[in-house]
Every structure is written in C-alpha cells, then in structure tokens.
C-alpha atoms as a PDB file:
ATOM      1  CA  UNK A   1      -7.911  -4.367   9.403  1.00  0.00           C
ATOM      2  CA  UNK A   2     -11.051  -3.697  11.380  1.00  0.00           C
ATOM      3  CA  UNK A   3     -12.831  -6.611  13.259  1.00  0.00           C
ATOM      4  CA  UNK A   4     -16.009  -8.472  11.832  1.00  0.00           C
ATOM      5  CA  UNK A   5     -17.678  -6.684  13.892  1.00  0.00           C
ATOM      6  CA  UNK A   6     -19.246  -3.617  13.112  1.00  0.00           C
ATOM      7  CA  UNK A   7     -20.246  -0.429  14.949  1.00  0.00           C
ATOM      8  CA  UNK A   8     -23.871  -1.205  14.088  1.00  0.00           C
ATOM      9  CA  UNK A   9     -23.936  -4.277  15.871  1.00  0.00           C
ATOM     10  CA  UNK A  10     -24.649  -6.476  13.872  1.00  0.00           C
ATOM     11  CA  UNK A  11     -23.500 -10.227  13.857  1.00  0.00           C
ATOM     12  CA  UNK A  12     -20.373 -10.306  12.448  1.00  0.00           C
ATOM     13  CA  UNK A  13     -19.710 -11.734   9.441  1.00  0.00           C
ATOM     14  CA  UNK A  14     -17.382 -14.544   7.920  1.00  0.00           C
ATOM     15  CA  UNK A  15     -14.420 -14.975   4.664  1.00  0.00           C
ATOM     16  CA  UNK A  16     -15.491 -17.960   2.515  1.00  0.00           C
ATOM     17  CA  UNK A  17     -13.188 -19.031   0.031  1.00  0.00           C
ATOM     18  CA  UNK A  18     -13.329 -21.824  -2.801  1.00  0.00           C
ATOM     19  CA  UNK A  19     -10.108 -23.716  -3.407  1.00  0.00           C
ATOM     20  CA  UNK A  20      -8.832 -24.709  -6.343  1.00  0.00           C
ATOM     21  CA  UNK A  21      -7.765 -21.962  -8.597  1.00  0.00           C
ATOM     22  CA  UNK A  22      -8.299 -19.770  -4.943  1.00  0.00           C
ATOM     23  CA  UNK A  23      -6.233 -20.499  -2.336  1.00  0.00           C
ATOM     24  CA  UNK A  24      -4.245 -22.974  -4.804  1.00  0.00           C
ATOM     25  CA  UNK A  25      -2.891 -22.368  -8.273  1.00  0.00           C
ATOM     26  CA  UNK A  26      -5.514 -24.147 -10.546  1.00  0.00           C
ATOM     27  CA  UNK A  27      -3.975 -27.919 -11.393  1.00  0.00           C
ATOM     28  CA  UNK A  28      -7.420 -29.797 -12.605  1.00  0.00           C
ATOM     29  CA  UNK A  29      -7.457 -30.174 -16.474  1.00  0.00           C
ATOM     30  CA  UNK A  30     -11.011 -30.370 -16.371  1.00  0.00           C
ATOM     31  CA  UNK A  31     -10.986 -30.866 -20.311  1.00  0.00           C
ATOM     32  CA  UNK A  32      -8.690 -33.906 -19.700  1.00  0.00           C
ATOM     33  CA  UNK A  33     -11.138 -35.465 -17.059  1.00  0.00           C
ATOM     34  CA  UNK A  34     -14.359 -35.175 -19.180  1.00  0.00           C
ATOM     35  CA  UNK A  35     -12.297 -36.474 -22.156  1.00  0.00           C
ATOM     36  CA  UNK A  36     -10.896 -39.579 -20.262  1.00  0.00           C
ATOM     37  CA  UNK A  37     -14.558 -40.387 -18.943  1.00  0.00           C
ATOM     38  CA  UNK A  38     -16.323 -39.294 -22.255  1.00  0.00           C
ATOM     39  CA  UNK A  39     -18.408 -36.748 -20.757  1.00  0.00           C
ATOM     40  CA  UNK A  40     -19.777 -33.334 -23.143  1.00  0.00           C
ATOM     41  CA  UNK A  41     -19.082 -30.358 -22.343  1.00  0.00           C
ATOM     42  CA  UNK A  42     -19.944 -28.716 -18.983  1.00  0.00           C
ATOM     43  CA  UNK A  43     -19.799 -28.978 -15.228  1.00  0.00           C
ATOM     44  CA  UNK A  44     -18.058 -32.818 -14.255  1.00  0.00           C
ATOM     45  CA  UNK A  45     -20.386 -33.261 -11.398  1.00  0.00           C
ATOM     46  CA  UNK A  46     -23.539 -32.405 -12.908  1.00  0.00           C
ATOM     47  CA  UNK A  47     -22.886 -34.811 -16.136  1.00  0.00           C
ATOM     48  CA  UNK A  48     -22.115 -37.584 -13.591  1.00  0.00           C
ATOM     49  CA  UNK A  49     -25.131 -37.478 -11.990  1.00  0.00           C
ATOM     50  CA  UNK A  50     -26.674 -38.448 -14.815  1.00  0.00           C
ATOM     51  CA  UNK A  51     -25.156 -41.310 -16.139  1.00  0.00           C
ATOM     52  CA  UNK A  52     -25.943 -44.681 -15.031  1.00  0.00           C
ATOM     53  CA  UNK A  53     -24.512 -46.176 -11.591  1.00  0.00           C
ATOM     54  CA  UNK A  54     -22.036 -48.668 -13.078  1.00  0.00           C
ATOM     55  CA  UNK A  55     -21.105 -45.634 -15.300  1.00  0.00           C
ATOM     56  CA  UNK A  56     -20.797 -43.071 -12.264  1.00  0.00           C
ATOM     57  CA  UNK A  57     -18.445 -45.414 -10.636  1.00  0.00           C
ATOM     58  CA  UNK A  58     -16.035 -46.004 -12.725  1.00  0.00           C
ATOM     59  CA  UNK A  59     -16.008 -42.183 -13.799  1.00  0.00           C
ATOM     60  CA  UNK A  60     -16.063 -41.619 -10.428  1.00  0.00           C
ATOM     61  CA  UNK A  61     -12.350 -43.549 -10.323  1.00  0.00           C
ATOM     62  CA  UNK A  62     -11.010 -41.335 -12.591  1.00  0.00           C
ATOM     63  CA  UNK A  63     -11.922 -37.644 -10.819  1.00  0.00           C
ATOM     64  CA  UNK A  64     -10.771 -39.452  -8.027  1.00  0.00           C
ATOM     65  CA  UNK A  65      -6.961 -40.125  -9.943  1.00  0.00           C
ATOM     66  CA  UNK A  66      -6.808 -36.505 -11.284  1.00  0.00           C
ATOM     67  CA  UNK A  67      -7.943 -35.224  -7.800  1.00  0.00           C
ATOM     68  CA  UNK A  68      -5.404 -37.274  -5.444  1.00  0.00           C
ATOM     69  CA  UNK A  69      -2.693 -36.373  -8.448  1.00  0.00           C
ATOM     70  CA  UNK A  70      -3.283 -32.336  -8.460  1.00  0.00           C
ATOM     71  CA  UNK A  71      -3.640 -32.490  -4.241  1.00  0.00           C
ATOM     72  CA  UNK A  72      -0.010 -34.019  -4.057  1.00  0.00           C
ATOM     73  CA  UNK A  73       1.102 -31.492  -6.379  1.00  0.00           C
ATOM     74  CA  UNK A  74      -0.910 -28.671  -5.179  1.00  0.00           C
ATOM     75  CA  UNK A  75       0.698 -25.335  -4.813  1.00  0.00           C
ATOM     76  CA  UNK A  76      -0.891 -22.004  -3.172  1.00  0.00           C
ATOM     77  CA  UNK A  77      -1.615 -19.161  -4.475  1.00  0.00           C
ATOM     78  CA  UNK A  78       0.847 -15.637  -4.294  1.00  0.00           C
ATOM     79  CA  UNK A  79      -0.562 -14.480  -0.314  1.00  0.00           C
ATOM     80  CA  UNK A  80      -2.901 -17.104  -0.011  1.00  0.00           C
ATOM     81  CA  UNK A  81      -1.739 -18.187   3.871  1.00  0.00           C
ATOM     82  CA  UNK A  82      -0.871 -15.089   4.827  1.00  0.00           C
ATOM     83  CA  UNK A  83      -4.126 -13.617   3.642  1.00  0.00           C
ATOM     84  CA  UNK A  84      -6.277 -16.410   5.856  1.00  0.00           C
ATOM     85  CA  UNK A  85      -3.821 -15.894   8.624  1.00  0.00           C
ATOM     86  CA  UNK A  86      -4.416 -11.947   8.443  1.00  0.00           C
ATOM     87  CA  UNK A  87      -8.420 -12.335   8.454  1.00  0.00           C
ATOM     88  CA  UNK A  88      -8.225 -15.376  11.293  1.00  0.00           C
ATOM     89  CA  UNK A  89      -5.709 -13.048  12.974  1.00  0.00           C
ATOM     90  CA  UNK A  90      -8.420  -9.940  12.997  1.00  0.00           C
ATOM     91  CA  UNK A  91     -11.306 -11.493  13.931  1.00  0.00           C
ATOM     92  CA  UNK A  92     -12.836 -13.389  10.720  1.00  0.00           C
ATOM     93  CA  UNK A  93     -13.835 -16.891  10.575  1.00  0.00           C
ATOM     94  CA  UNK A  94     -12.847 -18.218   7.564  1.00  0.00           C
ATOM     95  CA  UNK A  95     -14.025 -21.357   5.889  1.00  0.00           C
ATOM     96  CA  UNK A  96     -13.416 -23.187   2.479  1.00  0.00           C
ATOM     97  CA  UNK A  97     -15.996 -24.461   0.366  1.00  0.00           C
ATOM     98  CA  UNK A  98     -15.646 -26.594  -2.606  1.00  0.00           C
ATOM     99  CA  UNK A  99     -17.025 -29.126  -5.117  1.00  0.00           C
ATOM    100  CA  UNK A 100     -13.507 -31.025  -4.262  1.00  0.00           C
ATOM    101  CA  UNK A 101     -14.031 -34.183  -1.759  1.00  0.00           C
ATOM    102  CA  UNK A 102     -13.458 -33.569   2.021  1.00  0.00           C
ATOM    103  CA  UNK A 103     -10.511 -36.352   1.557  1.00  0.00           C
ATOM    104  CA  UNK A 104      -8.068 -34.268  -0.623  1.00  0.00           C
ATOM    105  CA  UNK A 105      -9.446 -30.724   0.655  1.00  0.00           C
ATOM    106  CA  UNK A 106      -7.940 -31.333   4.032  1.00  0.00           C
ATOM    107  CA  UNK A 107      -4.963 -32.908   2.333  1.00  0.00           C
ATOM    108  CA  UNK A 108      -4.544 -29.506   0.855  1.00  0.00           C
ATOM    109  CA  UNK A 109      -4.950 -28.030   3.859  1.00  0.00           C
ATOM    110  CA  UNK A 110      -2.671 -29.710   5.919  1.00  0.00           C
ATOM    111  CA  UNK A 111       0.306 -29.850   3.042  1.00  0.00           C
ATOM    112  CA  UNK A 112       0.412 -25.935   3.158  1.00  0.00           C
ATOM    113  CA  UNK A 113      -0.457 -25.257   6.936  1.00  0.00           C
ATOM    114  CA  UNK A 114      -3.949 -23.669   5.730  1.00  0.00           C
ATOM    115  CA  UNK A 115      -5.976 -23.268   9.076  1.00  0.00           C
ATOM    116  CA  UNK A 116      -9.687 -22.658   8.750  1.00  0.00           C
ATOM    117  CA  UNK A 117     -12.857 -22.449  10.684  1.00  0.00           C
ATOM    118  CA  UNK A 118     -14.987 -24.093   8.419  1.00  0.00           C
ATOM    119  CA  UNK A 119     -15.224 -26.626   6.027  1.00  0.00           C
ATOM    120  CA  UNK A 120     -18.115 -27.233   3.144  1.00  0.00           C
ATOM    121  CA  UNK A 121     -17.286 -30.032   0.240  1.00  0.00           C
ATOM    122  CA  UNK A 122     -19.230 -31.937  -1.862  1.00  0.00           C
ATOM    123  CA  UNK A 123     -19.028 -35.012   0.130  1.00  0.00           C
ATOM    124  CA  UNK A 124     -21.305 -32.920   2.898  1.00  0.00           C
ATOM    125  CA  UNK A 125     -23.698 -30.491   1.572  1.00  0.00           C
ATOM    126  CA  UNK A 126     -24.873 -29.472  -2.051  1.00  0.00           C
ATOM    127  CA  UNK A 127     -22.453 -28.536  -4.076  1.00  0.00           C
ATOM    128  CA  UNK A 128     -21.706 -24.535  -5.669  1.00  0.00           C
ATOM    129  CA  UNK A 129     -23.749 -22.580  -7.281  1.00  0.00           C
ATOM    130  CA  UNK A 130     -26.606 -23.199  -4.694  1.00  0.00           C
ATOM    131  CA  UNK A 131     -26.277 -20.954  -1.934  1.00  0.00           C
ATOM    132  CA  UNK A 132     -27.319 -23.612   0.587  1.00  0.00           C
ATOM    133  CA  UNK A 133     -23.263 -24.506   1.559  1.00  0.00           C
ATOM    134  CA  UNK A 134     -22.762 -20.840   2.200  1.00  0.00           C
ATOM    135  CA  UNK A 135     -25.906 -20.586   4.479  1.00  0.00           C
ATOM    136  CA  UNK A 136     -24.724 -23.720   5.962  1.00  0.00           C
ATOM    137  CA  UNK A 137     -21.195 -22.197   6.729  1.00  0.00           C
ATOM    138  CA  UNK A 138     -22.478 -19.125   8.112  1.00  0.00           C
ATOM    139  CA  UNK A 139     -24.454 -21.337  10.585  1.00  0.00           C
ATOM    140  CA  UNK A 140     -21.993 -22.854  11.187  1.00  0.00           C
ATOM    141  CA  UNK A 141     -19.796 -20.106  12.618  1.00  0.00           C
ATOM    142  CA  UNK A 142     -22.721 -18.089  13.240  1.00  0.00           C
ATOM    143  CA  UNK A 143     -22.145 -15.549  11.235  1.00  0.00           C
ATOM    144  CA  UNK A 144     -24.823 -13.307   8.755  1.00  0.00           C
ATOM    145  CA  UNK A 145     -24.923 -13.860   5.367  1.00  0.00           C
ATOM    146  CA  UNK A 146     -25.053 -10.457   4.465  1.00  0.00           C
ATOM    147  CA  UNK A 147     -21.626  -9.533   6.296  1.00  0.00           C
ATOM    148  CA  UNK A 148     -19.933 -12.349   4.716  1.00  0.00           C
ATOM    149  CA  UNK A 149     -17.726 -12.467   1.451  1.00  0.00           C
ATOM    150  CA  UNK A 150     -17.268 -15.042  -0.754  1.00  0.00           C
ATOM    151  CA  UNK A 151     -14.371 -15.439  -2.786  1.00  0.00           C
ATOM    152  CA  UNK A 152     -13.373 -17.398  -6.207  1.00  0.00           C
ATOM    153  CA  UNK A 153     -12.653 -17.976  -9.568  1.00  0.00           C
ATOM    154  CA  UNK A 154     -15.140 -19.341 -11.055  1.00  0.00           C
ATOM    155  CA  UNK A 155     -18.995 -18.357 -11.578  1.00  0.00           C
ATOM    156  CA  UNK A 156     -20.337 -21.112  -9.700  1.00  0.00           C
ATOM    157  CA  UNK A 157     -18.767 -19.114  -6.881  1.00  0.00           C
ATOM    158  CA  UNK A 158     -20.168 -15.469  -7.495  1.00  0.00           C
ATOM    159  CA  UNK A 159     -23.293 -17.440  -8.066  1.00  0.00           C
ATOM    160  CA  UNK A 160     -23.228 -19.269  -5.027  1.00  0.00           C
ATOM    161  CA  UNK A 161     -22.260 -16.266  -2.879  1.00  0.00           C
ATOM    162  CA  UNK A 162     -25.155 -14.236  -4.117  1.00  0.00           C
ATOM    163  CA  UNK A 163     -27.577 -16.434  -3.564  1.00  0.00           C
ATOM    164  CA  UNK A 164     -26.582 -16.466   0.407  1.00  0.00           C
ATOM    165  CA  UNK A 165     -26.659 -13.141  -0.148  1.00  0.00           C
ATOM    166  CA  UNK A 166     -22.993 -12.055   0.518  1.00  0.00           C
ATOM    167  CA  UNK A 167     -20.447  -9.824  -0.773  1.00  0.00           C
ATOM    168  CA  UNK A 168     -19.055 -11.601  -3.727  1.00  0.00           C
ATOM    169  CA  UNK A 169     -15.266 -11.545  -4.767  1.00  0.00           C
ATOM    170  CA  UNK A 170     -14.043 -12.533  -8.134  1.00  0.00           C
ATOM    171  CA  UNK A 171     -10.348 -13.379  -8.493  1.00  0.00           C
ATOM    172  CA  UNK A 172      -8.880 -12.967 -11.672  1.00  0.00           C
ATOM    173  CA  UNK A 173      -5.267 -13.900 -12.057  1.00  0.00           C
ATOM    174  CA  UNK A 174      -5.201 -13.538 -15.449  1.00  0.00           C
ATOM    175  CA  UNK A 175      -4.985 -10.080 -17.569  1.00  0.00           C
ATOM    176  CA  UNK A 176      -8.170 -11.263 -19.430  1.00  0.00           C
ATOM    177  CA  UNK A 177     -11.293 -11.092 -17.651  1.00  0.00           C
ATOM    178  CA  UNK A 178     -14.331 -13.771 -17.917  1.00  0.00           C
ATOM    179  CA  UNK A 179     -17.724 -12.015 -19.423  1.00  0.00           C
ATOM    180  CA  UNK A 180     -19.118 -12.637 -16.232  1.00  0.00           C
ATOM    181  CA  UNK A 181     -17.223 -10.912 -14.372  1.00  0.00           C
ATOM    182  CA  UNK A 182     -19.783  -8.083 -13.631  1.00  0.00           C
ATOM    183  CA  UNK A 183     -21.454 -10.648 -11.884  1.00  0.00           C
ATOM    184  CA  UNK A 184     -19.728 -10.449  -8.724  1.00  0.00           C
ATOM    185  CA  UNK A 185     -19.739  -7.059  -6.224  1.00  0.00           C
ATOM    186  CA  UNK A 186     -15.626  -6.753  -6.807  1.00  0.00           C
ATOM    187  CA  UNK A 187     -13.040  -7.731  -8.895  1.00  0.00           C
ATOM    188  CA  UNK A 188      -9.127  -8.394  -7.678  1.00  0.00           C
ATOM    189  CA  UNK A 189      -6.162  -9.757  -9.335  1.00  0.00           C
ATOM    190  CA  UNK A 190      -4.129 -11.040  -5.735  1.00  0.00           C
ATOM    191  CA  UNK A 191      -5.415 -12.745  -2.682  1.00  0.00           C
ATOM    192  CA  UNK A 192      -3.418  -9.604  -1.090  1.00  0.00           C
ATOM    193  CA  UNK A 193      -6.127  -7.204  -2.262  1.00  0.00           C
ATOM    194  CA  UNK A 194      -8.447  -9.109   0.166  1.00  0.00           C
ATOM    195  CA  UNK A 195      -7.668  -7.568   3.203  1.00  0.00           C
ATOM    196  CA  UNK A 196      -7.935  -3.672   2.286  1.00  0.00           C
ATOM    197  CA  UNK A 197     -10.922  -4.667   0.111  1.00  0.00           C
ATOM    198  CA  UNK A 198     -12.857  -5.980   3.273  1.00  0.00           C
ATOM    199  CA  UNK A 199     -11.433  -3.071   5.706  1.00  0.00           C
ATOM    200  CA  UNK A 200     -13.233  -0.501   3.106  1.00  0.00           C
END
C-alpha cells in the first residue's frame, strides 16, 4: 500500500470511518428505539431535538439502554482490525466518527483492540451529515480534506464525506444495494477492499 503521501506533495491525507454497521456488525434496532420512545419515522437524533426537555430526557434513557446493550454485545466486522491496522501500519491516520456517544464508542474500541488517531462523536462536534466533524478530524490530524476517504453505511456518511470534500466509500454488505448508492465515489462489499481501493 503506498503512503498518504503523494508524489505531488501534497498534505497527506487521512481514513475516516463511521462505526456501527462499519467497523462493527450493525446491532441498533433503530425501529425498536423510535417505537419504545414514540418517535415517527426518521433520524433518532434529529426527532429528539425537538421534543420537549422533560421529553428528551427520558428518551434520552432509552438510546442510552439500547446503546450500552449493542456496545457489550458488539461484534466487528469481517477485516475490520486488520484493515485499520494495515492503513495505521502504512502511513494513514485513521479516525472514527459517529452519531454514537464518546462513552460506548471507546467501549467499542477498547473491547476489540481498535486503535485510532482520531475520534469525532456526537457528544463533541455536530453530528453526520454535516461535513463540519470531518473538517474537524482532518484538523485534527492535519490532514486535507480532499486526500481523505470516508467510509460507511449509511447516507448520512457519503453525505457527510462530500461535503468535506473527500473520497467517499459506501459499504454494502448486503447483495441489495440502497438507491443512493450512486451517491458515494465507490462502492465495496468488505472492509478488505479498502486497502487496494485507496492504493489505486
């Protein structure tokens, strides 16, 4: 794999990926949250910022159950460490950013040995699809936006990523792919396309 570094010079880049569903094998039944709390249909965090504060909080006790529950039972995905080991190993910062809490992010981390450069959540910066956390990581590390790759599941992550104007990386584990899927710059099925994907 060749280094962030390019023969052009150019500050190197940085490997940003989201979490759940990412690096670990999606656990959140996000149907089963909104239905325990009573929320419609859409993004969690969005409909809990608008309900009332006395609301909020006690919603906020139940995201917090289903997230401490799917952290203990978290499991990574096929290549996951050994594809953030390969691109720390080469050169690459790499950084995870999430609309999880800090809390049960670095619980993750630390279960499965995950080591990282970086770290964005929603308990520091705002959350996916703004591209402000990805800015914010590549400051971080120093590293430019536009030789940095951002990789997930979901839209909120393509979206995210090309905002901050990276290379975006959609991971589809399934055989089915989401409509959106043109959205992002490249497709893959395994973490362990990552590598060769970045090297071309």
């Amino acid at each position: 794999m060749t280094s962030p570094i390019g023969s052009s010079g150019r500050k190197p880049g940085m490997v940003i990926f989201d979490l759940d569903g990412t690096i670990t094998v999606p656990v959140l039944d996000f149907d089963a949250i909104r239905a325990e709390i009573g929320l419609p249909p859409g993004p969690i965090l969005e409909s809990l910022a608008r309900l009332s504060e006395a609301e909020r909080l006690k919603a906020e006790v139940v995201l917090e159950r289903h997230e401490r529950d799917a952290a203990h039972g978290s499991q990574l995905n096929p290549g996951a460490a050994e594809t953030v080991a390969a691109l720390r190993a080469t050169g690459w910062p790499v950084a995870i950013l999430t609309r999880n809490t800090r809390r049960w992010t670095k619980f993750v981390l630390q279960k499965h040995g995950i080591a990282i450069d970086a770290l964005a959540t929603r308990d520091d910066a705002v959350i996916k699809p703004s591209g402000e956390s990805v800015l914010r990581l590549c400051r971080a590390t120093d590293s430019d936006p536009a030789s940095s790759w951002m990789v997930g599941d979901h839209l909120f992550d393509v979206l995210s990523g090309r905002a901050a104007g990276c290379h975006t990386v959609l991971l589809v584990s399934s055989k089915i792919r989401p409509a959106y899927a043109h959205e992002a710059h490249h497709v893959i099925s395994s973490l362990t396309e990552l590598p060769q994907l970045i090297d071309g």
